[in-house]
Protein backbone atom coordinates (compact mmCIF):
# COMPACT_ATOMS: atom_id res chain seq x y z
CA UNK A 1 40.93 5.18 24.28
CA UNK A 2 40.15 6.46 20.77
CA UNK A 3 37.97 9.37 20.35
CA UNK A 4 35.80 7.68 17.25
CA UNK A 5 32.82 7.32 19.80
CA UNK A 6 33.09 10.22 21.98
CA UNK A 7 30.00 11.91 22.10
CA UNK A 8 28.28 8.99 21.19
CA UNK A 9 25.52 6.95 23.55
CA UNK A 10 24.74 3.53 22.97
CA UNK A 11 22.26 1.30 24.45
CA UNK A 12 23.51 -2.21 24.78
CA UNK A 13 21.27 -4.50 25.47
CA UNK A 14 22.38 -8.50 26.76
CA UNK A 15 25.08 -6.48 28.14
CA UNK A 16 26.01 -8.97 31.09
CA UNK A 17 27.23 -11.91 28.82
CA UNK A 18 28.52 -12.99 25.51
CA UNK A 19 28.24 -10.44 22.49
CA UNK A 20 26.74 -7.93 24.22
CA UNK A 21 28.60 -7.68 26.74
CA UNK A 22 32.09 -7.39 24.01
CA UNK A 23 30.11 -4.46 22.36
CA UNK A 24 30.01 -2.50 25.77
CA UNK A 25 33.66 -3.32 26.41
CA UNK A 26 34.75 -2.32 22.39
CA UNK A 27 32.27 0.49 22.33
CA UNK A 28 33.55 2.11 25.76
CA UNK A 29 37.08 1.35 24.54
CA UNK A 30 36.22 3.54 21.54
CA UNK A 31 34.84 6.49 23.45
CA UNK A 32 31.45 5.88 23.58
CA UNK A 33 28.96 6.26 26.53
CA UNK A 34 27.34 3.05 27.66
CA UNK A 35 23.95 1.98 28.83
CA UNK A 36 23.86 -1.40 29.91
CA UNK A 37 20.88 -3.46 30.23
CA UNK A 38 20.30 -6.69 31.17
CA UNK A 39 18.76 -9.26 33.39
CA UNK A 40 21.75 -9.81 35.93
CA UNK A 41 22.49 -6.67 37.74
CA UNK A 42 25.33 -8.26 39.75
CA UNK A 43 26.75 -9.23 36.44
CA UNK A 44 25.95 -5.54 34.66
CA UNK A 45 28.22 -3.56 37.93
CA UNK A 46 30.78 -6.12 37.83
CA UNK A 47 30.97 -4.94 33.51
CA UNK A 48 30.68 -1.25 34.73
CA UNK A 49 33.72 -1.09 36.72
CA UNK A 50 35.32 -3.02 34.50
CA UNK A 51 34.71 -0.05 31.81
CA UNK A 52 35.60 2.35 34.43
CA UNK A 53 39.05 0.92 35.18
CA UNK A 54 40.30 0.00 31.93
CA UNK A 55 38.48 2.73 30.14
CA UNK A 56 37.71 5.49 32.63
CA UNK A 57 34.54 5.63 31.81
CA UNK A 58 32.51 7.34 35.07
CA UNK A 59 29.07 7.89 33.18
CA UNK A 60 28.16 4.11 32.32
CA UNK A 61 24.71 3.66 33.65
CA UNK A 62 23.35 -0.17 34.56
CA UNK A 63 19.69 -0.70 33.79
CA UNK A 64 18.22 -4.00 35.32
CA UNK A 65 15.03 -5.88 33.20
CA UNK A 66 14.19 -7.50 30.49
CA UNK A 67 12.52 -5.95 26.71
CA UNK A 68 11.03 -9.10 26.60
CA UNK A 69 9.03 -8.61 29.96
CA UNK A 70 5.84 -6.09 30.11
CA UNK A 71 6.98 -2.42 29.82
CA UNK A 72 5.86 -1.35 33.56
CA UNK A 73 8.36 -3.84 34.48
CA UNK A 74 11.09 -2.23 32.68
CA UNK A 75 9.93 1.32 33.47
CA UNK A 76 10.03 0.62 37.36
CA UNK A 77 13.84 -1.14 36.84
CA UNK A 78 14.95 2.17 34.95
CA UNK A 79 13.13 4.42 37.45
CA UNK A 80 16.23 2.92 39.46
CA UNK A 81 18.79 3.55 37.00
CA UNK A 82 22.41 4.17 38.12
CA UNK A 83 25.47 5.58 37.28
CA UNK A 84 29.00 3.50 38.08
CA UNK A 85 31.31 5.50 40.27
């Protein structure tokens, strides 16, 4: 892991799939703290102890919604936030 990120907390958003979801894994690789959001929790734990195994990264938190939906929908999802173990 390098340390360039350490410190750092970024909020990735489309985290489950694609390009967002290679920014968590390079950004964790780096150092960085990760919030992942996205539509598909199963998808978003699956990424989290991915991060944690390869990374060791014990503080990435999983947020379930959607910017694009009304922001009491996203407010109640992050109410539920959770850390991976």
């Amino acid at each position: 892991m390098s340390d360039g990120y350490r410190g750092v907390t970024a909020l990735v958003t489309g985290a489950s799939k694609g390009l967002g979801r290679a920014y968590a894994m390079e950004l964790a690789r780096r150092g960085a703290r990760v919030i992942l959001l996205a539509r598909s929790e199963g998808d978003l734990r699956e990424l989290a102890a991915q991060l944690h195994e390869r990374h060791g990264r014990q503080d990435t938190e999983v947020v379930v919604g959607d910017l694009a939906a009304p922001p009491t929908a996203l407010t109640a999802s992050c109410a539920s936030c959770t850390t991976a173990a």
